[in-house]
C-alpha atoms as a PDB file:
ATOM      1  CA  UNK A   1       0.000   0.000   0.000  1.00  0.00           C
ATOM      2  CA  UNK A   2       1.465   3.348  -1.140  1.00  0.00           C
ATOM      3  CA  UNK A   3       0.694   5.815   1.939  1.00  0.00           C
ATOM      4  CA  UNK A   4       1.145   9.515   1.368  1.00  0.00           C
ATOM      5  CA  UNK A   5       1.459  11.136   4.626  1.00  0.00           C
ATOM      6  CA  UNK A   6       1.021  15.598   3.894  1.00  0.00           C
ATOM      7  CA  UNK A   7       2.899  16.835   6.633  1.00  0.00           C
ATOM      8  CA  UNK A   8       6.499  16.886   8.484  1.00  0.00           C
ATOM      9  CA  UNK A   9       5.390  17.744  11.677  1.00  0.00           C
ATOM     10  CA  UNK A  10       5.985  15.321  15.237  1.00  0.00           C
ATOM     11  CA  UNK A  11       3.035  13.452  14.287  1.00  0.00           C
ATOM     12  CA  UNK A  12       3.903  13.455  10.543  1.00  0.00           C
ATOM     13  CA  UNK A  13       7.199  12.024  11.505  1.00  0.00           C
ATOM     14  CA  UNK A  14       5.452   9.444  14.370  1.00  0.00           C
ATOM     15  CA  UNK A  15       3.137   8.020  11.545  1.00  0.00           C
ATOM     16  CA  UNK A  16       5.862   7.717   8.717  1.00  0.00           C
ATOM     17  CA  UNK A  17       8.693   6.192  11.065  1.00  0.00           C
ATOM     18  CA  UNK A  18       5.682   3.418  12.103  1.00  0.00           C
ATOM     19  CA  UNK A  19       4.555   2.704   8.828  1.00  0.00           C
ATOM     20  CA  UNK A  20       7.494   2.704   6.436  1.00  0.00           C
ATOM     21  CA  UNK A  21       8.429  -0.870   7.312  1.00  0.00           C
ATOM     22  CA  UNK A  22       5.017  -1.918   6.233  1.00  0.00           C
ATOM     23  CA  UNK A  23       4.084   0.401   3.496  1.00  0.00           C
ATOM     24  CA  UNK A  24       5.572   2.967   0.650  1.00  0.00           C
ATOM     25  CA  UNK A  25       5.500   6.135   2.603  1.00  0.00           C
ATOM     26  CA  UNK A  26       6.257   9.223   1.190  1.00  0.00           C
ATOM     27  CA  UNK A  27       5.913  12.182   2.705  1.00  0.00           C
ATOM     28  CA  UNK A  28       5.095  15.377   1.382  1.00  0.00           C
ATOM     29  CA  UNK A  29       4.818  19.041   2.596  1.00  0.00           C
ATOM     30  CA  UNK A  30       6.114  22.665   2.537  1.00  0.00           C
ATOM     31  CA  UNK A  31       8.847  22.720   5.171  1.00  0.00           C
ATOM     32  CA  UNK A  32      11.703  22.562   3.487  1.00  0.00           C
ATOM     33  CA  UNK A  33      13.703  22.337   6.164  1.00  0.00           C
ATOM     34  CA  UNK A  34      12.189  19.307   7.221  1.00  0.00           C
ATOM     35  CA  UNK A  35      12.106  17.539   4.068  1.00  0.00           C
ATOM     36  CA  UNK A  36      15.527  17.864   3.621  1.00  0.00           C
ATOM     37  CA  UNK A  37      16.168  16.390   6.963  1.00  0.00           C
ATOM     38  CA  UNK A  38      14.088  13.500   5.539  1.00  0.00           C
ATOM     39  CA  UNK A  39      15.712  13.224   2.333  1.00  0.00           C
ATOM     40  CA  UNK A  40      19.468  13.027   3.780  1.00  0.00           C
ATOM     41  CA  UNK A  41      18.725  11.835   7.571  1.00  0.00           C
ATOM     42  CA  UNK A  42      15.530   9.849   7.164  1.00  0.00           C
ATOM     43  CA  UNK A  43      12.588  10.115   9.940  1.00  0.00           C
ATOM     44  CA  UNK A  44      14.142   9.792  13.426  1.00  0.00           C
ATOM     45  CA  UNK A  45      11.660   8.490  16.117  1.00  0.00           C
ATOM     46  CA  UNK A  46      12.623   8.433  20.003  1.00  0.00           C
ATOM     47  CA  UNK A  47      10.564   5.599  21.318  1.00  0.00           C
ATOM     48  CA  UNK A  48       8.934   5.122  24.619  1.00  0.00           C
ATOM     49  CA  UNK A  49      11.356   2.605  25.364  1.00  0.00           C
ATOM     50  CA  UNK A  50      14.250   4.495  25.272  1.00  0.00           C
ATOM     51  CA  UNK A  51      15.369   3.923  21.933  1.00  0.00           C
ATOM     52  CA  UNK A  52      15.848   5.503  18.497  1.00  0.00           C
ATOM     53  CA  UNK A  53      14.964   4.789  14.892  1.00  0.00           C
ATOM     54  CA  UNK A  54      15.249   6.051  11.358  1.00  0.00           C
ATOM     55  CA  UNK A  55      13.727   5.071   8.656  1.00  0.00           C
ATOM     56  CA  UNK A  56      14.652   6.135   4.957  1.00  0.00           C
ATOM     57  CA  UNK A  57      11.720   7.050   2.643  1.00  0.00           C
ATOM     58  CA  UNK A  58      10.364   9.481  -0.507  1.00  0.00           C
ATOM     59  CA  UNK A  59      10.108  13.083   0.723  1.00  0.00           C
ATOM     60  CA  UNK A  60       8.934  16.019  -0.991  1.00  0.00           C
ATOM     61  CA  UNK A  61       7.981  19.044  -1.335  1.00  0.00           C
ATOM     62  CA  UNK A  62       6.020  18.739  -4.949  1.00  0.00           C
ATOM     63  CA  UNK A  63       2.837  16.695  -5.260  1.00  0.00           C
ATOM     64  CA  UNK A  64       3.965  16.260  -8.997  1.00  0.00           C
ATOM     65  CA  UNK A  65       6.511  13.888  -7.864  1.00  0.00           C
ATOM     66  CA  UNK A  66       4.142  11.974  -6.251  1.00  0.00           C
ATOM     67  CA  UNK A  67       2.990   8.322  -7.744  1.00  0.00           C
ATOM     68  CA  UNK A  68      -0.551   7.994  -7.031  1.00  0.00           C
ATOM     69  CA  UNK A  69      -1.358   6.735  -3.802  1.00  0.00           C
ATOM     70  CA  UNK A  70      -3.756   4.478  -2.006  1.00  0.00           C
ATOM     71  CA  UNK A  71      -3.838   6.247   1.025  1.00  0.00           C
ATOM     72  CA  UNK A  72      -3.272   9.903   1.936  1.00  0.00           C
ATOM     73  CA  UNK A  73      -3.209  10.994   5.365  1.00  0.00           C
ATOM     74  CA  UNK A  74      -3.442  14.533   6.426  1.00  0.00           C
ATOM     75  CA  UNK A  75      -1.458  15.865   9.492  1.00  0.00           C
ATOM     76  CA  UNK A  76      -1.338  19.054   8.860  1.00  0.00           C
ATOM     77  CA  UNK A  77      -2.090  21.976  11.016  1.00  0.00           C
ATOM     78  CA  UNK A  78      -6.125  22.915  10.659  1.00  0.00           C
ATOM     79  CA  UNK A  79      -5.507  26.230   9.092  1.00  0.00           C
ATOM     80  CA  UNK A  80      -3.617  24.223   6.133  1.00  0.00           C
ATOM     81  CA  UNK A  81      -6.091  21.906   5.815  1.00  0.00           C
ATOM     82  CA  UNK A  82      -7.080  23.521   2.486  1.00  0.00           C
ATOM     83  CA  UNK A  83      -3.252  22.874   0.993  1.00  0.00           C
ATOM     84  CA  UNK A  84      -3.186  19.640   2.355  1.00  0.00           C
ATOM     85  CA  UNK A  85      -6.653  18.623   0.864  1.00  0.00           C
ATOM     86  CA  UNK A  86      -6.062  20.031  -2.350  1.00  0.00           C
ATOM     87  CA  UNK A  87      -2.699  17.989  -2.303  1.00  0.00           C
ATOM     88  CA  UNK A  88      -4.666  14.851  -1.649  1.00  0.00           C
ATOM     89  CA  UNK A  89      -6.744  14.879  -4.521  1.00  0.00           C
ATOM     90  CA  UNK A  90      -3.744  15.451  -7.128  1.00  0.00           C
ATOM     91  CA  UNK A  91      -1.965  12.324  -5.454  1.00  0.00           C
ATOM     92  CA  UNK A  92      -4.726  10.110  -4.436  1.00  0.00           C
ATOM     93  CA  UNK A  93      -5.578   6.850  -7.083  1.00  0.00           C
ATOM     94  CA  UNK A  94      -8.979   7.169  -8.178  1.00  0.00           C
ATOM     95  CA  UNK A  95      -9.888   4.603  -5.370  1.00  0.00           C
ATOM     96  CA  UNK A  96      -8.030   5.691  -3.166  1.00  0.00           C
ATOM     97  CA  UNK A  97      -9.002   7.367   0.289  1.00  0.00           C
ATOM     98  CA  UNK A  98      -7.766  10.877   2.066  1.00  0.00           C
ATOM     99  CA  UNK A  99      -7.820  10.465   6.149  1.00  0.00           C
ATOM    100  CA  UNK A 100      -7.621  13.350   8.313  1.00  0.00           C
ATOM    101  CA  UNK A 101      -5.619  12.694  11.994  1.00  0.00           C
ATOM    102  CA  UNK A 102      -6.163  16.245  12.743  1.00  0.00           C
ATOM    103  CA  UNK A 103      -6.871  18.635  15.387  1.00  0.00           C
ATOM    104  CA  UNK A 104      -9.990  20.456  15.263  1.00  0.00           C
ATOM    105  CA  UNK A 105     -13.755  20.251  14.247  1.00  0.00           C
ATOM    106  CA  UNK A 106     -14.067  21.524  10.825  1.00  0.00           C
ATOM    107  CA  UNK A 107     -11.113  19.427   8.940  1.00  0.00           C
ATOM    108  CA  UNK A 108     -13.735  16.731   7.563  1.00  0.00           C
ATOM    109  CA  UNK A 109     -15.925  19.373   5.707  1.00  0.00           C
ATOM    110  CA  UNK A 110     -13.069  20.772   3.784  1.00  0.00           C
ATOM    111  CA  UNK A 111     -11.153  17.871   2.820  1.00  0.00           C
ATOM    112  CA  UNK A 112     -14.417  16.358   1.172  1.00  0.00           C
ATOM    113  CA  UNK A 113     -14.803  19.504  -0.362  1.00  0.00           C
ATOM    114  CA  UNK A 114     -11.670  18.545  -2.159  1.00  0.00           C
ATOM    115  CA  UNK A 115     -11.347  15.002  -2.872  1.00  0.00           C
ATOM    116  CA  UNK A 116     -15.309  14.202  -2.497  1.00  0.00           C
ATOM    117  CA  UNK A 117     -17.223  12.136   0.446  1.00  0.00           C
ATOM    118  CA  UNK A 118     -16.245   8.355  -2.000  1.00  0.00           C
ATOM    119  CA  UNK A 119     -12.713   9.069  -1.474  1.00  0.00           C
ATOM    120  CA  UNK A 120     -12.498  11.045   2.511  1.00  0.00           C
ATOM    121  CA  UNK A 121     -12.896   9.605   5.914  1.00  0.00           C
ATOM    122  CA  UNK A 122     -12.288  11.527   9.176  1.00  0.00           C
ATOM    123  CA  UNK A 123     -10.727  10.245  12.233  1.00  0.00           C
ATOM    124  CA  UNK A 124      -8.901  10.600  15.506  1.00  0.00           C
ATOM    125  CA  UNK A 125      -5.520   9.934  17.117  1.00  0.00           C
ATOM    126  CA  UNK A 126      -4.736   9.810  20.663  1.00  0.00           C
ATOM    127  CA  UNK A 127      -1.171   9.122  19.675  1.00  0.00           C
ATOM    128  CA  UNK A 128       1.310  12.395  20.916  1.00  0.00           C
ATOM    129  CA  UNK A 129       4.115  13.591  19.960  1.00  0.00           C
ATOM    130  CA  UNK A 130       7.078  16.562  20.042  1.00  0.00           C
ATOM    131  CA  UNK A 131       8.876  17.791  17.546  1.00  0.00           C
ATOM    132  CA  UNK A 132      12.964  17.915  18.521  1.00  0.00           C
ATOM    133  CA  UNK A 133      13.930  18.951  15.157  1.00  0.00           C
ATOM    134  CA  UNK A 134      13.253  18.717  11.273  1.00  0.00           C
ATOM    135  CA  UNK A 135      12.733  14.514  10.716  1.00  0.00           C
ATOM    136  CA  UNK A 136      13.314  14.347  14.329  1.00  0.00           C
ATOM    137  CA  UNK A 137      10.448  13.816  17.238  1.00  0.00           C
ATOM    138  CA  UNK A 138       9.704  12.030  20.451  1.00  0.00           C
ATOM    139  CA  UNK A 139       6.520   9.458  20.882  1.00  0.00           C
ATOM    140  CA  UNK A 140       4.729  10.385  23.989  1.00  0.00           C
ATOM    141  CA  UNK A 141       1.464   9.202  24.166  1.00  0.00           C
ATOM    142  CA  UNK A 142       0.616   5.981  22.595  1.00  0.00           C
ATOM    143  CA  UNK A 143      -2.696   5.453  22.441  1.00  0.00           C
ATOM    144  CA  UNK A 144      -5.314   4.035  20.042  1.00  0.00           C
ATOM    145  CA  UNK A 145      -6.895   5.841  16.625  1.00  0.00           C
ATOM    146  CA  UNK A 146     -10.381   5.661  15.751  1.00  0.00           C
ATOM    147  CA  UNK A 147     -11.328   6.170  11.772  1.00  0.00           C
ATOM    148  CA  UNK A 148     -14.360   6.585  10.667  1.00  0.00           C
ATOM    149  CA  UNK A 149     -16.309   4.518   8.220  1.00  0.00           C
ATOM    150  CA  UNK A 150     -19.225   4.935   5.677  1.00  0.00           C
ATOM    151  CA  UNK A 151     -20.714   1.860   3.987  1.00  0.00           C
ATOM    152  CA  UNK A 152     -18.930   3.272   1.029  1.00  0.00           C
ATOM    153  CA  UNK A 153     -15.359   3.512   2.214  1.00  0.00           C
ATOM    154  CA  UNK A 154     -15.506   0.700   4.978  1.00  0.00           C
ATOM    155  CA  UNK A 155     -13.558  -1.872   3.647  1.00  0.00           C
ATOM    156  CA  UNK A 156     -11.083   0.855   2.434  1.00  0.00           C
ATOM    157  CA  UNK A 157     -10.719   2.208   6.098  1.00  0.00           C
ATOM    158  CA  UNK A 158     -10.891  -1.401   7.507  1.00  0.00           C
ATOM    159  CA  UNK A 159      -7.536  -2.007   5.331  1.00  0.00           C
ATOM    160  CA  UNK A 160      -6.269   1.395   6.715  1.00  0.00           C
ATOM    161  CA  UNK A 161      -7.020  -0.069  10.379  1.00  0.00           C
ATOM    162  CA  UNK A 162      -5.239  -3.357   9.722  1.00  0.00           C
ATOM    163  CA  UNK A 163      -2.073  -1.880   7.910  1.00  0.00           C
ATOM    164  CA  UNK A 164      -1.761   0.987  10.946  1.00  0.00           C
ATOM    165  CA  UNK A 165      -2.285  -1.878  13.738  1.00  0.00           C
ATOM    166  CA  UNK A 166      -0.272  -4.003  12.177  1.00  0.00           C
ATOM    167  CA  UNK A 167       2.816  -1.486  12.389  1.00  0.00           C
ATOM    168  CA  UNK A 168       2.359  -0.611  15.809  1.00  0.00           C
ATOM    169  CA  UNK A 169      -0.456   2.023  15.577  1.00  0.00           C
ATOM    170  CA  UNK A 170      -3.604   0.695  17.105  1.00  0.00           C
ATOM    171  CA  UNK A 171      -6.490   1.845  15.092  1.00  0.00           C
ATOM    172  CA  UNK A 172     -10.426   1.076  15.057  1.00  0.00           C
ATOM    173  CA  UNK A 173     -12.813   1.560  13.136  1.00  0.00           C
ATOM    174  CA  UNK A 174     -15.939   3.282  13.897  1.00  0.00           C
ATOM    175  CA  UNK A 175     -19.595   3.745  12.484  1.00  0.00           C
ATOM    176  CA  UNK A 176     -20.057   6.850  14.230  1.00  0.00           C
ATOM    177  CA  UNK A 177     -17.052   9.079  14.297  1.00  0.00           C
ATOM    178  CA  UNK A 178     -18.654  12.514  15.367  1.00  0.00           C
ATOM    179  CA  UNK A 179     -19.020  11.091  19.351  1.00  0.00           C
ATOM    180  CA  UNK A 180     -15.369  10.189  19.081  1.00  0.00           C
ATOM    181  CA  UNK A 181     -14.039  13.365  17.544  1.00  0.00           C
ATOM    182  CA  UNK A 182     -16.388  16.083  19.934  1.00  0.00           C
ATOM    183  CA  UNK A 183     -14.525  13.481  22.777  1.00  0.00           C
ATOM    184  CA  UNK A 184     -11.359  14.374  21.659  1.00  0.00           C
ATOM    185  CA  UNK A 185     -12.129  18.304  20.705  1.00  0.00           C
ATOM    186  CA  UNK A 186     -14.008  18.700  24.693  1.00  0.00           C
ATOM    187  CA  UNK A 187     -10.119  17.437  25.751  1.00  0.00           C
ATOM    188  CA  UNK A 188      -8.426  19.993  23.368  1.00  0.00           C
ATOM    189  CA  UNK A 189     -10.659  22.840  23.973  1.00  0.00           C
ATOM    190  CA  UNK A 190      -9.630  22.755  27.743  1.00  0.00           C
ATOM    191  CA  UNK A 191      -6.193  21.665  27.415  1.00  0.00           C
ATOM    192  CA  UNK A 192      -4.637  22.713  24.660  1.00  0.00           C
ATOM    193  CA  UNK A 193      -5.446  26.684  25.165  1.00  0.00           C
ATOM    194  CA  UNK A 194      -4.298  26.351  28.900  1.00  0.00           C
ATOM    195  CA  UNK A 195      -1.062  24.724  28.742  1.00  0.00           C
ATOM    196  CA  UNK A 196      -0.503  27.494  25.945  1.00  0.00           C
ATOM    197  CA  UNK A 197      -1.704  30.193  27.982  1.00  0.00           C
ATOM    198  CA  UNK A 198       0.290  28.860  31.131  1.00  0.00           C
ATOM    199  CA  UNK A 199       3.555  27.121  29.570  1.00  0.00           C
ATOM    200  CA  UNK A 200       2.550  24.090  31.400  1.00  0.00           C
ATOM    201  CA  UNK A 201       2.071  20.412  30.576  1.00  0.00           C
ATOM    202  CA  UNK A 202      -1.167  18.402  29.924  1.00  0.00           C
ATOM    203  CA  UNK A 203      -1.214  17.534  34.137  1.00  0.00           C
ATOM    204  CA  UNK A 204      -1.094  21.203  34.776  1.00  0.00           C
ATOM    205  CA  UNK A 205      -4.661  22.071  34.916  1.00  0.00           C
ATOM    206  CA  UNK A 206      -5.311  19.530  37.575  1.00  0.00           C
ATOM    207  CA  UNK A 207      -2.571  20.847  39.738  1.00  0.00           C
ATOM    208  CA  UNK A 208      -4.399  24.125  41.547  1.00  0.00           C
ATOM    209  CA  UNK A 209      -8.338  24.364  42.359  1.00  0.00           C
ATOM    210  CA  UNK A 210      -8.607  27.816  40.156  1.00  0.00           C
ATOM    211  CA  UNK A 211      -6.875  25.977  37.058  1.00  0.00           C
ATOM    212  CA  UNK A 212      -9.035  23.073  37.308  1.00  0.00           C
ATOM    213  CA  UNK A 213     -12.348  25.426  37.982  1.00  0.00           C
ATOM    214  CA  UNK A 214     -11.573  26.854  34.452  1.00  0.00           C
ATOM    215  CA  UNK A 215     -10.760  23.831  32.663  1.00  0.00           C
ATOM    216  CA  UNK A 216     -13.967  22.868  33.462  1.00  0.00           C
ATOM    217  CA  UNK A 217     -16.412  25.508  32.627  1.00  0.00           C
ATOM    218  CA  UNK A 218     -14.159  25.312  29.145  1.00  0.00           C
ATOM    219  CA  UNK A 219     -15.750  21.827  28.937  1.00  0.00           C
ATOM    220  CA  UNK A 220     -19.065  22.393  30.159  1.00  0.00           C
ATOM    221  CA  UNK A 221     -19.385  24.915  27.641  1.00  0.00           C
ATOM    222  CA  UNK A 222     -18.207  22.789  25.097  1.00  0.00           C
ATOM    223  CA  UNK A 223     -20.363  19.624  26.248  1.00  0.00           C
ATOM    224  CA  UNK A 224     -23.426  21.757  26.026  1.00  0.00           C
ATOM    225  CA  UNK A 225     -22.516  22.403  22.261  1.00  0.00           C
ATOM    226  CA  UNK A 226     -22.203  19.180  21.551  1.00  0.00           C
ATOM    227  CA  UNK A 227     -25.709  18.177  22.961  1.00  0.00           C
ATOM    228  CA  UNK A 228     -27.376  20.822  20.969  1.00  0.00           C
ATOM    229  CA  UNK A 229     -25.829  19.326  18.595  1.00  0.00           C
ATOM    230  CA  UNK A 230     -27.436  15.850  18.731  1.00  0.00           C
ATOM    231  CA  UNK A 231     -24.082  14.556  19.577  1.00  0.00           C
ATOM    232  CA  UNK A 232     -24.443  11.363  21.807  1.00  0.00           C
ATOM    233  CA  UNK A 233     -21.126  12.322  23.926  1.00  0.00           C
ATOM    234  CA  UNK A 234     -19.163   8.768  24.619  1.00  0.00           C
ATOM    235  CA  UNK A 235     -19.664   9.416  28.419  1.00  0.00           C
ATOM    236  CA  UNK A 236     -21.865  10.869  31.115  1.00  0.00           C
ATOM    237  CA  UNK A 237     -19.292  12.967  32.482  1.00  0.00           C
ATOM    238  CA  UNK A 238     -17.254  15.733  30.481  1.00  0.00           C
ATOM    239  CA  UNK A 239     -15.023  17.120  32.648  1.00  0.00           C
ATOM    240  CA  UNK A 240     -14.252  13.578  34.415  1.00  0.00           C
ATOM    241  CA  UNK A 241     -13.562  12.487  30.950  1.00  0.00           C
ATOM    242  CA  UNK A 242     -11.160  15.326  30.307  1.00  0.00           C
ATOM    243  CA  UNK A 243      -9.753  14.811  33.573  1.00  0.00           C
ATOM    244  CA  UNK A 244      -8.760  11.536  33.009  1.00  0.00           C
ATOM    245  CA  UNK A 245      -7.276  12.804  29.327  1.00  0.00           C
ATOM    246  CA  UNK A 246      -5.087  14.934  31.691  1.00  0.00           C
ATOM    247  CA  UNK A 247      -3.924  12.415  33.834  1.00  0.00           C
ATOM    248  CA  UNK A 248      -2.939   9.742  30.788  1.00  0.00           C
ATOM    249  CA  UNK A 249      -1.047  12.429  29.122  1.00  0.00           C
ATOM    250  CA  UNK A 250       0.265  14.254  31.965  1.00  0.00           C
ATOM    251  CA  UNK A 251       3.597  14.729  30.748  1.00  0.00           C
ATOM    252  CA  UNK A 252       2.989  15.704  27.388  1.00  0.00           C
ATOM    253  CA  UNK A 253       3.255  18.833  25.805  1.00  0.00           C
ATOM    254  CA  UNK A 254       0.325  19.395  23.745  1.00  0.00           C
ATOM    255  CA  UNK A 255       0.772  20.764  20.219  1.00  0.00           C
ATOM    256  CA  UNK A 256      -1.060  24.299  20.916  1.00  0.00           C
ATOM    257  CA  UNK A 257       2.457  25.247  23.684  1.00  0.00           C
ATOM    258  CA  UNK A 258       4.959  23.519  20.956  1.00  0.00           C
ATOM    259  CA  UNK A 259       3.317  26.201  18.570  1.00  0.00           C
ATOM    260  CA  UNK A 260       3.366  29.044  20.872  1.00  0.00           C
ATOM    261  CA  UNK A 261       7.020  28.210  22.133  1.00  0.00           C
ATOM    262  CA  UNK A 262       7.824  28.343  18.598  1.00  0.00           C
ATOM    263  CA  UNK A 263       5.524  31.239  17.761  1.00  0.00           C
ATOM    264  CA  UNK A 264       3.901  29.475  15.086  1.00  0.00           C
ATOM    265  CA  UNK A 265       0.430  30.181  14.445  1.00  0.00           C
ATOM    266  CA  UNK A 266      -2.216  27.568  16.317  1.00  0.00           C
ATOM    267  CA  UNK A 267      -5.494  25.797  15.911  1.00  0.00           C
ATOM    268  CA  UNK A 268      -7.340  27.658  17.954  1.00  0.00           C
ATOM    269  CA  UNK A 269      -9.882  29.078  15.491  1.00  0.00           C
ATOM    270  CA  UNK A 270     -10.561  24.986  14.963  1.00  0.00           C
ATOM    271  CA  UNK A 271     -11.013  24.239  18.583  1.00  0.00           C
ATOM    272  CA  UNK A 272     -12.909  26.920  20.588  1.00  0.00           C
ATOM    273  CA  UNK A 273     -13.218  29.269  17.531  1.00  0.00           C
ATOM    274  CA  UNK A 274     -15.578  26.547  16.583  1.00  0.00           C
ATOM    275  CA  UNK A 275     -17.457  26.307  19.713  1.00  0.00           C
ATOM    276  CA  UNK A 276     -18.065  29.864  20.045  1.00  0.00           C
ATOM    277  CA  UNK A 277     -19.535  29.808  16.634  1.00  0.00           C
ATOM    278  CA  UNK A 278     -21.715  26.843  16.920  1.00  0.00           C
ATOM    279  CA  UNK A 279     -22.355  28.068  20.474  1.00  0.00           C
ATOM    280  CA  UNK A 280     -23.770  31.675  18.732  1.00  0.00           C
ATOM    281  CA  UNK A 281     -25.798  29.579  15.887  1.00  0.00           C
ATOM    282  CA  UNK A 282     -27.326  27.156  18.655  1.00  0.00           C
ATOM    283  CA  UNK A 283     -28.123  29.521  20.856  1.00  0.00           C
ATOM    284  CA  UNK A 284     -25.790  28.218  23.807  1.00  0.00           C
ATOM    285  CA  UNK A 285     -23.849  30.730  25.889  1.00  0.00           C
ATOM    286  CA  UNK A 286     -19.517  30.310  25.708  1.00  0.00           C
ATOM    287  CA  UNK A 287     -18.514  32.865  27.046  1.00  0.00           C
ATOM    288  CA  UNK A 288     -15.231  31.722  28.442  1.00  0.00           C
ATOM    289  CA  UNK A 289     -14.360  29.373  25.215  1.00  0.00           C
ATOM    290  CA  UNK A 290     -14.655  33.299  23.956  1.00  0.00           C
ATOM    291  CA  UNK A 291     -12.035  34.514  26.098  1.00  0.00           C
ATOM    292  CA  UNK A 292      -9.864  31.979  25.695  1.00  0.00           C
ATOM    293  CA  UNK A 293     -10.486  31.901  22.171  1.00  0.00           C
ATOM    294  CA  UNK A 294      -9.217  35.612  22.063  1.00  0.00           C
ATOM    295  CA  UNK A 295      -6.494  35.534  24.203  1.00  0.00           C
ATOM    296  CA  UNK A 296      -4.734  32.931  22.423  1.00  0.00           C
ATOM    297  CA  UNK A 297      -5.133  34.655  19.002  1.00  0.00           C
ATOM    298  CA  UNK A 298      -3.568  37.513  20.263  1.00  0.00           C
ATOM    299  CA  UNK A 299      -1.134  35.930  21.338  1.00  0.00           C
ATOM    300  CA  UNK A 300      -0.432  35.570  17.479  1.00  0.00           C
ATOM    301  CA  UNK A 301       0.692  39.456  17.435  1.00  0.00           C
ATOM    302  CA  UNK A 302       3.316  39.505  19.659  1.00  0.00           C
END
């Protein structure tokens, strides 16, 4: 299975160093920087055991020297989800199927925008990572991926599921993605602003009564979205649920404080940028997602 993977980032790198012993993987992106790393250094992995890996493969910055693919998987930053997505669809084989890993709530609309509902399927990772240098990250959080599947692109995404668990990557498929990925945005809406706001790790919110008192209006806010929604949340109890999130990952550095140590922009505007907004067209109050929202985005200008 050829597996394009758009994007050089820590979990770019995580995915490629896991699958290139059991697939073609090329990756592809606009860091050039990075890709170069790839090209001369291969994709270095620091494992949880202690030890380190390369692994040689394709890397690129031009889709044009892409053969078409089976597979491409987007781990891009949400506000280059259009790039990536457009990307996709000049690599992908006619059958083939675009995956996005990615951060955020409003990834899946765009990419089938681009490469059409036959050929898209939207998931979630709970895999972490950090970036150490270009080709170069650390795999902190292991945990399993859930992909979503469509009675046209199941047995597609059940080969996607087989290959990734196969090389290490636990992955399941799933009927009903949208509980799974509001699970995992209620944990990033919370979490991933506050570590960035603070400089802290994931544990961090837990660790004084008036962090933990905001973490979890952040999710109540966002849990009340949801419902409106019609989303059947995976649990009866948010901000237990994004407690525990805190706890398994307590170490980790979450990809919102790599960006803002790095003053790259973040995915804000795809985390509580969208709650505010589906909070405002549902009619549910979120206010603090606002202020949070805000703060980090200036944080952007200075």
């Amino acid at each position: 299975m050829r597996v394009v993977i758009l994007g050089t980032g820590a979990l770019g790198c995580v995915f490629a160093a896991r699958l290139a012993p059991c697939a073609e993987v090329v990756m592809l992106g606009t860091w050039a920087e990075g890709i170069a790393a790839v090209r001369r250094d291969g994709v270095c992995l620091h494992q949880q055991d202690g030890t380190r890996r390369c692994v040689h493969l394709q890397a690129t910055t031009d889709p044009a020297e892409v053969s078409p693919a089976d597979v491409a998987l987007l781990l891009v930053k949400s506000y280059q989800t259009e790039r990536a997505a457009a990307w996709a669809s000049q690599v992908l084989k006619p059958d083939g199927l675009a995956i996005t890993l990615q951060n955020g709530l409003d990834n899946g609309p765009k990419l089938m925008a681009a490469v059409g509902p036959r050929r898209s399927a939207v998931g979630v990772t709970y895999n972490g990572a950090i970036l150490l240098g270009p080709g170069d990250a650390r795999h902190t959080v292991r945990l399993p991926t859930h992909i979503g599947a469509t009675p046209e692109t199941a047995e597609r995404v059940a080969a996607v599921a087989s290959l990734f668990t196969g090389c290490g990557l636990e992955t399941h498929v799933a009927a009903e993605i949208e509980p799974i990925l509001w699970a995992k945005a209620l944990a990033n809406v919370a979490i991933n602003p506050l570590t960035a706001l603070w400089r802290i790790p994931n544990g961090g919110p837990l660790e004084t009564t008036d962090r933990h008192a905001l973490l979890a209006v952040l999710v109540e806010e966002a849990a009340a979205v949801a419902r409106a929604r019609g989303i059947a949340l995976p649990f009866d109890d948010p901000v237990a649920y994004v407690e525990g999130v805190c706890r398994a990952t307590a170490a980790n550095r979450s990809s919102m404080l790599q960006d803002v140590e790095r003053g790259r922009p973040t995915e804000i505007d795809s985390l509580n940028g969208v709650i505010v907004a589906e909070g405002k067209r549902l009619g549910v109050p979120t206010p603090v997602n606002e202020v949070v929202w805000q703060l980090v985005r200036g944080m952007a200008t200075r």
